[in-house]
Protein backbone atom coordinates (compact mmCIF):
# COMPACT_ATOMS: atom_id res chain seq x y z
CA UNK A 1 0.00 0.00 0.00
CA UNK A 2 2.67 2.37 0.47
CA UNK A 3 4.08 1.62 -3.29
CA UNK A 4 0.69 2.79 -4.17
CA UNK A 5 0.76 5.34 -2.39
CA UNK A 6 4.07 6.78 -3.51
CA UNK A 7 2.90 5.89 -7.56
CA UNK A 8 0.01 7.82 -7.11
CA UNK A 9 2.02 10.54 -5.80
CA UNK A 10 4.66 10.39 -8.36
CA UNK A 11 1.59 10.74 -10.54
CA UNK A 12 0.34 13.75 -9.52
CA UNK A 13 3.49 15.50 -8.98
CA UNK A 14 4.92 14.82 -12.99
CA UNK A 15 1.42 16.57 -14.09
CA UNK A 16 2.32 19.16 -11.36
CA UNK A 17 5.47 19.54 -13.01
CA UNK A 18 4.09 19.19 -16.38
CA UNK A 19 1.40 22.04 -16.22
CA UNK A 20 4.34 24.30 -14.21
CA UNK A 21 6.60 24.14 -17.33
CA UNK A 22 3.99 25.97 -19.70
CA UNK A 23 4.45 29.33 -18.15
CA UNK A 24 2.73 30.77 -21.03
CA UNK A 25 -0.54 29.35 -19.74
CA UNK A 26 -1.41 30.62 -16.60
CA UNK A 27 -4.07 28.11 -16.07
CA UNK A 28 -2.40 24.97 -16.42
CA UNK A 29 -1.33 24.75 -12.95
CA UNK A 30 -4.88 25.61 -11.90
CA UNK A 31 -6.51 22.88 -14.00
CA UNK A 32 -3.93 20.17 -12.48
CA UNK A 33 -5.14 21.84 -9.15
CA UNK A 34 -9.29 21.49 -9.87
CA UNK A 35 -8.09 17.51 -10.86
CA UNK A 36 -6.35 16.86 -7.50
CA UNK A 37 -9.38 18.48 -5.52
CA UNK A 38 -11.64 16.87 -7.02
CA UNK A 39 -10.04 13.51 -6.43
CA UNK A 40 -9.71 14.57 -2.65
CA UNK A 41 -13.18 15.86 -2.33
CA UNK A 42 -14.50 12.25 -3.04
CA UNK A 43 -11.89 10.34 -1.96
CA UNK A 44 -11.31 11.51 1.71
CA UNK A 45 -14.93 11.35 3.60
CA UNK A 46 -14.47 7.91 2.22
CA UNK A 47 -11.23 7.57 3.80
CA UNK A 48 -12.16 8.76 6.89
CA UNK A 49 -15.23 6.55 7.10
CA UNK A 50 -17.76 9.16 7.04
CA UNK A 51 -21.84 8.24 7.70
CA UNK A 52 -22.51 10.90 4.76
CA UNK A 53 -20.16 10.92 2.14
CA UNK A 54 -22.05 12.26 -0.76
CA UNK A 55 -22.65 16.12 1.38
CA UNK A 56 -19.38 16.48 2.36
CA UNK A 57 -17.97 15.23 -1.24
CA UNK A 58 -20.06 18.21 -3.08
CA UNK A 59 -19.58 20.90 -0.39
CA UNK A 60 -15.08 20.24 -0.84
CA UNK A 61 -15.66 20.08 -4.85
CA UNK A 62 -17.50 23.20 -4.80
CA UNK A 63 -15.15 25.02 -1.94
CA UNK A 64 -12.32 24.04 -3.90
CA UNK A 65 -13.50 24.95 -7.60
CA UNK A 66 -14.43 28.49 -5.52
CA UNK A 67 -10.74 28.82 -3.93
CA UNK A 68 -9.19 28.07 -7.41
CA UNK A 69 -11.38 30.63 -9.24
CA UNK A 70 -10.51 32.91 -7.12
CA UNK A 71 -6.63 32.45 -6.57
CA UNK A 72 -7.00 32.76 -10.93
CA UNK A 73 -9.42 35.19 -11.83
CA UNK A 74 -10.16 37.31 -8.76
CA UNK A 75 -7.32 40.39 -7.89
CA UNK A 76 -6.02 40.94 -4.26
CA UNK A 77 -3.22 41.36 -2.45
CA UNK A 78 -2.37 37.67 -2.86
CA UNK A 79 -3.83 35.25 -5.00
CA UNK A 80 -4.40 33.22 -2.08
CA UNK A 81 -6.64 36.13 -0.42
CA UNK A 82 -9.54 34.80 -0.63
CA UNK A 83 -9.40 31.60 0.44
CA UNK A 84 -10.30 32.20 4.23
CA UNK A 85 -13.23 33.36 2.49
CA UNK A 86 -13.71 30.24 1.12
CA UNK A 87 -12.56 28.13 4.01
CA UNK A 88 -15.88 30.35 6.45
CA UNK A 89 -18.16 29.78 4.22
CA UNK A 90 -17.39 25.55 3.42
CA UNK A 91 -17.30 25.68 7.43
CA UNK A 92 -21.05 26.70 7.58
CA UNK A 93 -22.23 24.52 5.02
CA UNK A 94 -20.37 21.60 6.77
CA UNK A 95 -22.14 22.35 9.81
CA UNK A 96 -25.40 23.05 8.01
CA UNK A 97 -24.71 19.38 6.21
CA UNK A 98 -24.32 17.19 9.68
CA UNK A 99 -27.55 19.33 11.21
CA UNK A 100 -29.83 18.18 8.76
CA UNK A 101 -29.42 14.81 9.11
CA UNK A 102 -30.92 14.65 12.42
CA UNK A 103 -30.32 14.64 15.96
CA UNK A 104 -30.73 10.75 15.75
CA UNK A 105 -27.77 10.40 12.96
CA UNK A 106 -24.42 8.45 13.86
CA UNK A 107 -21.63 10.45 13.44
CA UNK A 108 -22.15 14.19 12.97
CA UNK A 109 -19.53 14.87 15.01
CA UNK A 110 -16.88 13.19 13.62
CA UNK A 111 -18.91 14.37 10.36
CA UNK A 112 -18.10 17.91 11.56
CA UNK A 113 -15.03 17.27 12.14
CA UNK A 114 -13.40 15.28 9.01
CA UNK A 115 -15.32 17.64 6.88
CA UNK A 116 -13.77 20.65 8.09
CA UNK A 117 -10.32 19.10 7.83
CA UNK A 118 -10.81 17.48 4.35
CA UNK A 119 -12.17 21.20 3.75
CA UNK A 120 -9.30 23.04 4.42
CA UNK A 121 -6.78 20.82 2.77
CA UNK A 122 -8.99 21.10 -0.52
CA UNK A 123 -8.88 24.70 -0.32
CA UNK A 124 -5.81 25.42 0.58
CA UNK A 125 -4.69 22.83 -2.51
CA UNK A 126 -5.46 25.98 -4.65
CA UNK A 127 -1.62 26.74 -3.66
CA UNK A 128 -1.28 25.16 -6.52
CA UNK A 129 -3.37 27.19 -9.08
CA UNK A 130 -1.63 30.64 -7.06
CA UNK A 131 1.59 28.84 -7.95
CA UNK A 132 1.17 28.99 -11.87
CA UNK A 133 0.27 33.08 -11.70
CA UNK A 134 3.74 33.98 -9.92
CA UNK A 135 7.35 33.88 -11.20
CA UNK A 136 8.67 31.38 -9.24
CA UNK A 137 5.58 28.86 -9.35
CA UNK A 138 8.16 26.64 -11.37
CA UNK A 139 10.85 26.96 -8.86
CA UNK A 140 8.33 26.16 -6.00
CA UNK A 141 6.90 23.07 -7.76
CA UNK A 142 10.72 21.59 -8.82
CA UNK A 143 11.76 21.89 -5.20
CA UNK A 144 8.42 20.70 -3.29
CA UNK A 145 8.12 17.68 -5.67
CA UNK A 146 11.76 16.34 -5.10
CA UNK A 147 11.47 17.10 -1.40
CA UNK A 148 8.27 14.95 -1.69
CA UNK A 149 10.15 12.29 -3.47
CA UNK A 150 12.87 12.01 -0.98
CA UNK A 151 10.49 11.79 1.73
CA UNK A 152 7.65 9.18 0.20
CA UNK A 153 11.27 6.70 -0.62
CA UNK A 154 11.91 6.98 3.05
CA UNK A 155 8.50 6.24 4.04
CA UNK A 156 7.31 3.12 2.02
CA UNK A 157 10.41 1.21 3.30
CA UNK A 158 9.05 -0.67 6.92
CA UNK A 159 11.10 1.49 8.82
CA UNK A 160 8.94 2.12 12.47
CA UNK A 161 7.47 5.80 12.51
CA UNK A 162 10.26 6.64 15.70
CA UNK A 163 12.86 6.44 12.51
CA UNK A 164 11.17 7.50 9.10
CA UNK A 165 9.84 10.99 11.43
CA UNK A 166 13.27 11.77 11.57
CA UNK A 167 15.07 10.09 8.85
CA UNK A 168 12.07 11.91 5.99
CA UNK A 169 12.61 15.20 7.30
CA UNK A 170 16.13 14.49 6.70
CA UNK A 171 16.25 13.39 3.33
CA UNK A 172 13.66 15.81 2.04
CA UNK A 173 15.62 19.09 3.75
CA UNK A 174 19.16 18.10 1.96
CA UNK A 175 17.30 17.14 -1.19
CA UNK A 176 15.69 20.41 -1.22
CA UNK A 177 18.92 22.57 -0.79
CA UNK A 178 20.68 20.74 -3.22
CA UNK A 179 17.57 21.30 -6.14
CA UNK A 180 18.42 25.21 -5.42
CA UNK A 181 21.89 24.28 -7.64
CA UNK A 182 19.48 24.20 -10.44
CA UNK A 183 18.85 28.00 -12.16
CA UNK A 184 15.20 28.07 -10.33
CA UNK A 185 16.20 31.26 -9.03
CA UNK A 186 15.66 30.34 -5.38
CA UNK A 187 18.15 30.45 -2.64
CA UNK A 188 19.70 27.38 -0.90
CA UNK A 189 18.02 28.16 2.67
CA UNK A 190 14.07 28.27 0.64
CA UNK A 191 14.78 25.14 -0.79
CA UNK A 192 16.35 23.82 2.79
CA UNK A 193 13.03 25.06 4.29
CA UNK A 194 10.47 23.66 1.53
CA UNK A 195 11.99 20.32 2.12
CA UNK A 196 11.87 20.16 5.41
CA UNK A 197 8.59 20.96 5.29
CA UNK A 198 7.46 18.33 2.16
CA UNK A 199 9.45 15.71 4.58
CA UNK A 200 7.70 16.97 7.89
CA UNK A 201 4.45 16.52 5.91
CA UNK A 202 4.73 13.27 4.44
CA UNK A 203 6.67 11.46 7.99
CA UNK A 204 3.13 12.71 9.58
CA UNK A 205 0.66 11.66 7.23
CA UNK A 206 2.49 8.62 6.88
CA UNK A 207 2.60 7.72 10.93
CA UNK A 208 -1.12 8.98 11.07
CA UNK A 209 -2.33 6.41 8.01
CA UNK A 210 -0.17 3.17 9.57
CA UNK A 211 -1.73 4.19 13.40
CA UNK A 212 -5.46 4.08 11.96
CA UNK A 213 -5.20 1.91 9.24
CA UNK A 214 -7.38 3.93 6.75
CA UNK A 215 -5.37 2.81 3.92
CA UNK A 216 -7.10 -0.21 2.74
CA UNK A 217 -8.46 0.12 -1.04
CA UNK A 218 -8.01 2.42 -4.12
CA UNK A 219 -9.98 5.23 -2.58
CA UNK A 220 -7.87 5.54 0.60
CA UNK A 221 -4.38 5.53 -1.93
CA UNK A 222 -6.54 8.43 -3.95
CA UNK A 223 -7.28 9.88 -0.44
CA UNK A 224 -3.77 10.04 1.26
CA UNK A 225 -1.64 10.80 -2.16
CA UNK A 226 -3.73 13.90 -2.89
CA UNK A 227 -4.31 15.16 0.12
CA UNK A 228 -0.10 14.86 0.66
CA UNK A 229 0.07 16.79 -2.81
CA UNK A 230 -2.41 19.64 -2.42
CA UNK A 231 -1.23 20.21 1.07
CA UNK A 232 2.19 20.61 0.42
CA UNK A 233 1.68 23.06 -2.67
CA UNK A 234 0.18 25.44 0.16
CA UNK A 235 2.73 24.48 2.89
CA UNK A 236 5.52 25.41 -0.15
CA UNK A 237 3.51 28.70 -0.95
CA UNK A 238 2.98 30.09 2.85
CA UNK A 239 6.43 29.52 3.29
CA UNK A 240 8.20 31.41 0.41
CA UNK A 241 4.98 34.21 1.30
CA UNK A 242 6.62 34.70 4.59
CA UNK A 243 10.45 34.36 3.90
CA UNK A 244 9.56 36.92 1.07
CA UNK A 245 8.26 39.54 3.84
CA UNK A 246 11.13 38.74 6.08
C-alpha cells in the first residue's frame, strides 16, 4: 500500500510539473489543481469513514472549484486572499450538512469534524493554481516535488514511525537545498526550508495512516496521495509568502 501510495504521488506530482513548465498558460497549474481536488473531495470522507459521504464530497468540490477561481481570476493582495473566504463559508455549510441529518444520525460529530479538515486541505490545494500566476511557481513546484520524493522513498520502506519521522525530514531538507543548484532562481536556505517541510508533511501523514489503518483500497491511496500533494503546494507557498516579507 505504500508503493501505491508513492505511484500515485509520483503521478500527480509529474502533471504538477508538467502544467508548471507551460508558463505561457497561466491556467495549467490551476486545471492540475481542480483535478487533484476533485479527487480529494471524493476520496477523503471515504477515507475517513464518514456516515454521509455524498454532502461532504459536493460541499469540498465546490469550496475548492471556488478557492481556485478565485486564486486565478479574482485580484487581491495575494492570489491566495480569498481563500479564508472560502474556508468560512465551506465551514457553515459543513455544519449546516451534519444538522440536517438529524439529531438521531451516527456520526455528525466526527462528520463535523473530518469535513472541516478534508475542507481546508482542498482549499488550501489551490496553492497550486496561485503557484502557476507567480514567477517562481516553477521553482516552487521543482523543489516541493523532489522534497516529496525524498520523503515518500523513506516512508514506504518498513522502517517504524520513531525512525522514518526523523530520517524523511532528513532526506527531504538536503534534497531540497541541493535542487536550489538548479537556475530556479531560489536560494539554498528556501529550498532547505520547503523540504523540510514536504518531509515533515509526508513522515506525519504517513505515521497517522499506519496508526489508523485507513489505507485499505483504491480510494484511501486516492485519499492520502492527494491530500499529501495539495497540502504541500500550500505548505511550499505560505512559506516562500513569509520568507519573502522577512
Amino acid at each position: 500500500m505504500r508503493i501505491k501510495v508513492l505511484i500515485s504521488g509520483l503521478l500527480a506530482s509529474a502533471l504538477l510539473l508538467g502544467a508548471a513548465s507551460v508558463q505561457s498558460v497561466a491556467w495549467a497549474m490551476g486545471a492540475v489543481a481542480v483535478i487533484l481536488q476533485l479527487l480529494f473531495s471524493y476520496a477523503w470522507p471515504r477515507l475517513v469513514r464518514s456516515d454521509a459521504p455524498w454532502p461532504l464530497t459536493i460541499i469540498l468540490a465546490v469550496c475548492s472549484l471556488a478557492a481556485t477561481a478565485a486564486a486565478l481570476f479574482m485580484p487581491g493582495v495575494s492570489p491566495m486572499a480569498h481563500g479564508v473566504e472560502v474556508i468560512a463559508v465551506g465551514v457553515l455549510l459543513v455544519f449546516i450538512s451534519q444538522v440536517l441529518r438529524g439529531a438521531d444520525a451516527e456520526g455528525r460529530m466526527a462528520g463535523t469534524v473530518s469535513g472541516i479538515t478534508g475542507l481546508v486541505m482542498a482549499v488550501l490545494g489551490s496553492a497550486w493554481a496561485a503557484a502557476g500566476t507567480v514567477n517562481q511557481g516553477f521553482a516552487l513546484t521543482v523543489v516541493t516535488v523532489i522534497g516529496l520524493l525524498g520523503a515518500g522513498v523513506v516512508s514506504m520502506t518498513r522502517l517504524p514511525n520513531r525512525i522514518t519521522m526523523v530520517l524523511a525530514p532528513v532526506v527531504s531538507t538536503v534534497l531540497g537545498a541541493i535542487a536550489t543548484a538548479l537556475p530556479l532562481g531560489l536560494h539554498a536556505y528556501e529550498g532547505l526550508v520547503l523540504g523540510l517541510f514536504a518531509g515533515i508533511l509526508v513522515s506525519a501523514l504517513r505515521a497517522l495512516a499506519l496508526a489508523t489503518r485507513s489505507v485499505r483500497n483504491l480510494t484511501g491511496v486516492i485519499g492520502l496521495s492527494s491530500g499529501m500533494i495539495l497540502i504541500s503546494g500550500a505548505a511550499s507557498w505560505y512559506v516562500l509568502e513569509l520568507m519573502a516579507f522577512s
